[in-house]
N, C-alpha and C. Protein backbone atom coordinates (compact mmCIF):
# COMPACT_ATOMS: atom_id res chain seq x y z
N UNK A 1 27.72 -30.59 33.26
CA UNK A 1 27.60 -29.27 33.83
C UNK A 1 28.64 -28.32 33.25
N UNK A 2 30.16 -28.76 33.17
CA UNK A 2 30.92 -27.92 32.33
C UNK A 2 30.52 -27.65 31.10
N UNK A 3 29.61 -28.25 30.37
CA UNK A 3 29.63 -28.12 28.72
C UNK A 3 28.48 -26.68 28.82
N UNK A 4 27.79 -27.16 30.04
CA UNK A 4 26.82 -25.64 29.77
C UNK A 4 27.07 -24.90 30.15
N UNK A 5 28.25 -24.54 31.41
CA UNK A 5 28.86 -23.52 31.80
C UNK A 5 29.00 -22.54 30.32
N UNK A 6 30.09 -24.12 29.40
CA UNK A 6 31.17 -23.21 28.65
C UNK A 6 30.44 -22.72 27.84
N UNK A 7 28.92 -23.17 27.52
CA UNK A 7 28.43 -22.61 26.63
C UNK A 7 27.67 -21.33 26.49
N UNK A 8 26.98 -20.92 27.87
CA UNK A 8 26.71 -19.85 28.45
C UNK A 8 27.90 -18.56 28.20
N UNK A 9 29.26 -19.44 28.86
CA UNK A 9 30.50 -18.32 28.86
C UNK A 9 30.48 -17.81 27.53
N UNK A 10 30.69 -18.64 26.34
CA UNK A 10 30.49 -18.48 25.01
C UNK A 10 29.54 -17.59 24.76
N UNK A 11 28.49 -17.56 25.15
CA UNK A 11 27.63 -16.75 24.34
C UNK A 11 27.52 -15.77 24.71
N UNK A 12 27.85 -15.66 26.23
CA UNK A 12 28.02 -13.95 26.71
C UNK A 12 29.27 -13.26 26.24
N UNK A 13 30.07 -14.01 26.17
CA UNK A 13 31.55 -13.48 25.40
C UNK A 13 31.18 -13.00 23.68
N UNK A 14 30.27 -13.75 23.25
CA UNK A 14 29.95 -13.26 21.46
C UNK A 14 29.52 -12.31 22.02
N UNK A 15 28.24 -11.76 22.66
CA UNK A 15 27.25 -10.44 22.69
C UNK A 15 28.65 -9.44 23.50
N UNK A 16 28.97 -9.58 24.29
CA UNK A 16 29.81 -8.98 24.62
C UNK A 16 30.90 -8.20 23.88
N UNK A 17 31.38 -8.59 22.98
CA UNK A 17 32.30 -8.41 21.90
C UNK A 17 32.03 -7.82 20.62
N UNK A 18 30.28 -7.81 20.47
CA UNK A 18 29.75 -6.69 19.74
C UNK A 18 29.81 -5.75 19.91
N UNK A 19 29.05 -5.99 21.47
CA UNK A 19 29.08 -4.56 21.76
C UNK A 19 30.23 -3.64 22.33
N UNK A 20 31.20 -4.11 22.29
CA UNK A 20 32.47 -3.41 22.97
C UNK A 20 33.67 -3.08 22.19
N UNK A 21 33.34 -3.79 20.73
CA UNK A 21 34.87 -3.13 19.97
C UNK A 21 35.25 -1.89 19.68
N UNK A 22 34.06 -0.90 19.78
CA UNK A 22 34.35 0.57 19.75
C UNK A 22 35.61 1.08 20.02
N UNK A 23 35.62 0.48 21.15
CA UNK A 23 36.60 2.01 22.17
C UNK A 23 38.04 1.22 21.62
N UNK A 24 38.55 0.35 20.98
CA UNK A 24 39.92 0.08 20.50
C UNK A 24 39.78 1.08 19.16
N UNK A 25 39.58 1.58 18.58
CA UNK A 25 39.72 1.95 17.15
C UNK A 25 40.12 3.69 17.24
N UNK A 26 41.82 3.75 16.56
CA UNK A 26 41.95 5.27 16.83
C UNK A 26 41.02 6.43 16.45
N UNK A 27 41.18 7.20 16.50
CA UNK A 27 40.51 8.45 15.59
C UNK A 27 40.98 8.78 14.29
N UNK A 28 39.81 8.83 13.01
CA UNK A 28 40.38 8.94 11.92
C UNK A 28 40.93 10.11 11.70
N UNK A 29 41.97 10.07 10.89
CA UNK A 29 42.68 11.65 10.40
C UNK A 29 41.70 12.42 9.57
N UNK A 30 41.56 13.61 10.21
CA UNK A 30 40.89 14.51 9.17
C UNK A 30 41.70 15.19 8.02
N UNK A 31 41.36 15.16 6.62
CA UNK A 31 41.53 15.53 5.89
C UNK A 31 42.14 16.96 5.53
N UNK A 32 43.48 17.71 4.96
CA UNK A 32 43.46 18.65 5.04
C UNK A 32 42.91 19.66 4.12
N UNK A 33 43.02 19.29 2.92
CA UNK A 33 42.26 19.93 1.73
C UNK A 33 40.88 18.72 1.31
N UNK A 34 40.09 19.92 0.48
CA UNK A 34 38.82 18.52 0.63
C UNK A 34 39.07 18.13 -0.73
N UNK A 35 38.24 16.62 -0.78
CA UNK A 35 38.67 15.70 -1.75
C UNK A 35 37.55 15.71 -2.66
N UNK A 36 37.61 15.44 -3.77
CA UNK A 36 36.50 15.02 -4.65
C UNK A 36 35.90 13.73 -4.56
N UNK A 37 36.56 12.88 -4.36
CA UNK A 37 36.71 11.32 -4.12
C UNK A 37 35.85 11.54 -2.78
N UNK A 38 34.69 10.73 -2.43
CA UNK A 38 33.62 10.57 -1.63
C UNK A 38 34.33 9.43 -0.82
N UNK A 39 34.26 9.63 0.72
CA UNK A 39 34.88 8.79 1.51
C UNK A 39 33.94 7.11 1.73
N UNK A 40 34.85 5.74 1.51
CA UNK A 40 33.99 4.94 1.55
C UNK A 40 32.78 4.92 2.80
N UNK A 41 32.06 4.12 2.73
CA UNK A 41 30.83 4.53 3.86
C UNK A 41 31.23 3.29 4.45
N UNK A 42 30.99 3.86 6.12
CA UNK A 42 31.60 3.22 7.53
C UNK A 42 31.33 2.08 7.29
N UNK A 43 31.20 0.74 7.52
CA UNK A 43 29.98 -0.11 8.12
C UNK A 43 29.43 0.04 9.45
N UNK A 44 28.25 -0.44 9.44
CA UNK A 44 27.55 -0.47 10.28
C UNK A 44 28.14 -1.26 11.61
N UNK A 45 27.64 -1.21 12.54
CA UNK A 45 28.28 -2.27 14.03
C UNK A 45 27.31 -3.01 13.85
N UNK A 46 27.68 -4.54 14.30
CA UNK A 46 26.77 -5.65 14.32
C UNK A 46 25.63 -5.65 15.22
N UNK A 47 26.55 -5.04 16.68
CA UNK A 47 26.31 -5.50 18.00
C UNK A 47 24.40 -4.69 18.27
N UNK A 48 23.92 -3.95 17.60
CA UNK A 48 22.63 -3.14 17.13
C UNK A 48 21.40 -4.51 16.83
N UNK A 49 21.53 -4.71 15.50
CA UNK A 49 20.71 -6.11 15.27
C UNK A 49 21.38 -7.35 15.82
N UNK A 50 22.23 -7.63 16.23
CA UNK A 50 22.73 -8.85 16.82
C UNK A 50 22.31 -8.65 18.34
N UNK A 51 22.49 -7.47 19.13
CA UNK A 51 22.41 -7.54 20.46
C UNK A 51 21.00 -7.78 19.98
N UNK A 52 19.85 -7.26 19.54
CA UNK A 52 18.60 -7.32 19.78
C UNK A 52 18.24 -9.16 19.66
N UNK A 53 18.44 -9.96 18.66
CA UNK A 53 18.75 -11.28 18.61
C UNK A 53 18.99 -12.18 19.59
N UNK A 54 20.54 -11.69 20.27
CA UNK A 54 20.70 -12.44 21.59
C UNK A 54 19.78 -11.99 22.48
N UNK A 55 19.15 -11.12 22.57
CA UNK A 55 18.19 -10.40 23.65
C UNK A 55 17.14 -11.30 23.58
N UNK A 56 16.37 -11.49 22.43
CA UNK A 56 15.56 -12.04 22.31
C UNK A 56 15.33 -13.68 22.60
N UNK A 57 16.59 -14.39 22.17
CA UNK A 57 16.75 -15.83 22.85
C UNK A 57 16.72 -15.58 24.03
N UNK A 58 17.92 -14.66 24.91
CA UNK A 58 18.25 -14.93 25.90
C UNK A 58 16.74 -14.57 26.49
N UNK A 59 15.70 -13.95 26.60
CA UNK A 59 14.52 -13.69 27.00
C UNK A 59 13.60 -14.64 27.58
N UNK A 60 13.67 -15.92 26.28
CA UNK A 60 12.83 -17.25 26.03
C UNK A 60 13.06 -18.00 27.67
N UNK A 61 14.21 -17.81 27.96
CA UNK A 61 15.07 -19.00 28.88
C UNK A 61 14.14 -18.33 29.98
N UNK A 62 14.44 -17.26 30.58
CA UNK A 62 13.69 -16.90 31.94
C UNK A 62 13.96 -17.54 32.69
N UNK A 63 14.15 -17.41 34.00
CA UNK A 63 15.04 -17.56 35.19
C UNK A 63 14.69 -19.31 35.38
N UNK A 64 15.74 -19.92 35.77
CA UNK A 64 15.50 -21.25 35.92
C UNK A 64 15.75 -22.33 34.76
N UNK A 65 15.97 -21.95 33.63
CA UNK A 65 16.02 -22.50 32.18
C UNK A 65 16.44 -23.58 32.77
N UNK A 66 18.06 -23.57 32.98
CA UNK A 66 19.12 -24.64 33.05
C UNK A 66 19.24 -25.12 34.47
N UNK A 67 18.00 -25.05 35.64
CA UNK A 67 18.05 -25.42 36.62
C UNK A 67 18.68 -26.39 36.84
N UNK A 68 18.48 -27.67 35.98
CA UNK A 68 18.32 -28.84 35.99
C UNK A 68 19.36 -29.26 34.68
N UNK A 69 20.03 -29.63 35.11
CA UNK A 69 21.16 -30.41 34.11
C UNK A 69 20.72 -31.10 33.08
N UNK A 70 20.63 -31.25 32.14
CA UNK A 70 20.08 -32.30 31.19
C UNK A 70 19.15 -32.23 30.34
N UNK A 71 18.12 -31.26 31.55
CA UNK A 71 16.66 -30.68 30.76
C UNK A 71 17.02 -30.45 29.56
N UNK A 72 15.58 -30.88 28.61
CA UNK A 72 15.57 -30.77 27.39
C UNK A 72 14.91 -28.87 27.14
N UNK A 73 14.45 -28.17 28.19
CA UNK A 73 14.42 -27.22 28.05
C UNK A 73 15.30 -26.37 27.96
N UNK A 74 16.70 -26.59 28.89
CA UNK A 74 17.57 -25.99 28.44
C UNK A 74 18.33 -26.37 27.55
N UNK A 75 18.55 -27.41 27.11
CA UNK A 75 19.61 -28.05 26.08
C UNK A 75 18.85 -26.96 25.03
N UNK A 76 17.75 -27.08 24.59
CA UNK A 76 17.16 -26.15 23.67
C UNK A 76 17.37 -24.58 23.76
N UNK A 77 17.08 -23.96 25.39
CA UNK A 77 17.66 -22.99 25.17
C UNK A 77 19.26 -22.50 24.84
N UNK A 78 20.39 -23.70 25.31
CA UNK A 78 21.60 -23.13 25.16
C UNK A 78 22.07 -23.68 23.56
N UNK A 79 20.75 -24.48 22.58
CA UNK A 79 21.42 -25.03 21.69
C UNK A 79 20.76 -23.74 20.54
N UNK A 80 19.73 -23.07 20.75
CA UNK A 80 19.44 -21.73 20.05
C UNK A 80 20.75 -20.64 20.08
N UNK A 81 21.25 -20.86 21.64
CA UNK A 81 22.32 -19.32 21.77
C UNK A 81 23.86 -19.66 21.29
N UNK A 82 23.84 -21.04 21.05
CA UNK A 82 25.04 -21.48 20.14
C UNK A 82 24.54 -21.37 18.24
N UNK A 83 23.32 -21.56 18.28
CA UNK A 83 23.25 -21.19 16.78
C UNK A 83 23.69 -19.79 16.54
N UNK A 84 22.89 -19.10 16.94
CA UNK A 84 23.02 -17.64 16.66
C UNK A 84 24.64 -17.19 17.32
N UNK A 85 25.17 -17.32 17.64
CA UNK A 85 26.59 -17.67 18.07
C UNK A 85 27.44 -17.66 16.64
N UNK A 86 26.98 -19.08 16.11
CA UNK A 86 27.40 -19.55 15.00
C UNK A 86 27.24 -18.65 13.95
N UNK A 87 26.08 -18.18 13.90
CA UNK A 87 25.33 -17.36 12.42
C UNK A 87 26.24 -15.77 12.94
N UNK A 88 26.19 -15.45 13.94
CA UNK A 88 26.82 -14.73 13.97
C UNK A 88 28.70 -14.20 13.73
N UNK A 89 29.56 -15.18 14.12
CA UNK A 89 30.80 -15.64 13.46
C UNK A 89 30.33 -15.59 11.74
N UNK A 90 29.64 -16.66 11.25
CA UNK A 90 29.62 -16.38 9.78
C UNK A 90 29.20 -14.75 9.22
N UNK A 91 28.38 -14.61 9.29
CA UNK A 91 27.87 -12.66 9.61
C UNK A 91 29.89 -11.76 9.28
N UNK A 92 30.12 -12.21 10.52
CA UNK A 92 31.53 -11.84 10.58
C UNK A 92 32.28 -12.04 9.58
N UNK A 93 32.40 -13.30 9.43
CA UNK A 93 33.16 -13.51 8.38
C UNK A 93 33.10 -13.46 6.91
N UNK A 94 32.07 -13.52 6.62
CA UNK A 94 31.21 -13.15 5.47
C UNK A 94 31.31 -11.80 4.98
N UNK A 95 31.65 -10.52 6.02
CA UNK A 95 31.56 -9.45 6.25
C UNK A 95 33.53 -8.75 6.13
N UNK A 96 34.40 -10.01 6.15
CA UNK A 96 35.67 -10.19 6.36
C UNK A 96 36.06 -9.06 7.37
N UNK A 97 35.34 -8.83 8.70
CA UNK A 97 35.62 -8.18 10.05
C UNK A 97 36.01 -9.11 10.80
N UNK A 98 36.65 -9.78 10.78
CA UNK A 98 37.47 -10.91 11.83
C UNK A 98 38.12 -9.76 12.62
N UNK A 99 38.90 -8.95 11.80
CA UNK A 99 39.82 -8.12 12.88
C UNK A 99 39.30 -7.31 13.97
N UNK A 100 37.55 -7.01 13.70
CA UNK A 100 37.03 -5.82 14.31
C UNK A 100 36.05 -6.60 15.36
N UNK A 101 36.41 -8.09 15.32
CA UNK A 101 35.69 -8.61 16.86
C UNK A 101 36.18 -10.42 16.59
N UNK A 102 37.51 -9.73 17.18
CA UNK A 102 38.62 -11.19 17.59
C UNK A 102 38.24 -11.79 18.79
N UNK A 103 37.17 -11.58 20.06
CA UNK A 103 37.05 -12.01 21.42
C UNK A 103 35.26 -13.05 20.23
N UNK A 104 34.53 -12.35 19.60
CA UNK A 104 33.98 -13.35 18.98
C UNK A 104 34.59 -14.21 18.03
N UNK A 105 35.43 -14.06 17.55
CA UNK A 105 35.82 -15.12 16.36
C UNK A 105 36.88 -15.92 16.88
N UNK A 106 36.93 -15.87 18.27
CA UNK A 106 38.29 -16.84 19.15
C UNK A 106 37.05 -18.01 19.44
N UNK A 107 37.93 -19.35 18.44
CA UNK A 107 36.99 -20.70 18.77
C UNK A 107 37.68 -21.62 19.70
N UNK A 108 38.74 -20.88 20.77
CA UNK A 108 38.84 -22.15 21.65
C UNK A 108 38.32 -22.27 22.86
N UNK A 109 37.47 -21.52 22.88
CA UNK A 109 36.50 -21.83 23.77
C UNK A 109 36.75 -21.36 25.49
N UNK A 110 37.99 -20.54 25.21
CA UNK A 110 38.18 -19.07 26.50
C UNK A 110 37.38 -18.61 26.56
């Protein structure tokens, strides 16, 4: 029963952490004279196609998934929301944004 707690906690903590790194990031300095040099382009936020992803697993489960301890229905549903979990960290890292969503890329399992 703890392993699916933690794994649930886990996966609401990844979607969570997409969508919330916004509001840490200061305001960029505006420029005082303009530049010739074209400013690099933003990246994109994950939490857009990733929230839609977790949305979509988390959908499958529908109330009752993990009623039952053991079920092979939920082992399946919580073993999909640890993949995409996973694919998502790599995404990250692949992307070398570790810094811009540290509550997803923390693997000890807080």
């Amino acid at each position: 029963m703890k392993r699916v707690v933690a794994l649930v906690v886990g996966a609401v903590l990844a979607v969570s952490a997409c969508s919330g790194e916004s509001s840490n990031k200061p305001a960029a300095a505006k420029p005082s004279a303009p530049k010739s040099v074209a400013a690099p382009k933003p990246k994109a936020k994950l939490s857009g196609a990733w929230g839609k992803k977790f949305d979509a697993v988390s959908n499958k489960g529908g109330p009752g998934v993990c009623a039952d301890v053991g079920d092979e229905g939920c082992a399946n549903f919580l073993t999909e929301i640890m993949s995409l979990t996973l694919d998502l960290q790599e995404e990250i890292e692949g992307q070398h944004r570790g810094r811009e969503y540290p509550r997803t890329m923390d693997r000890s399992g807080r």
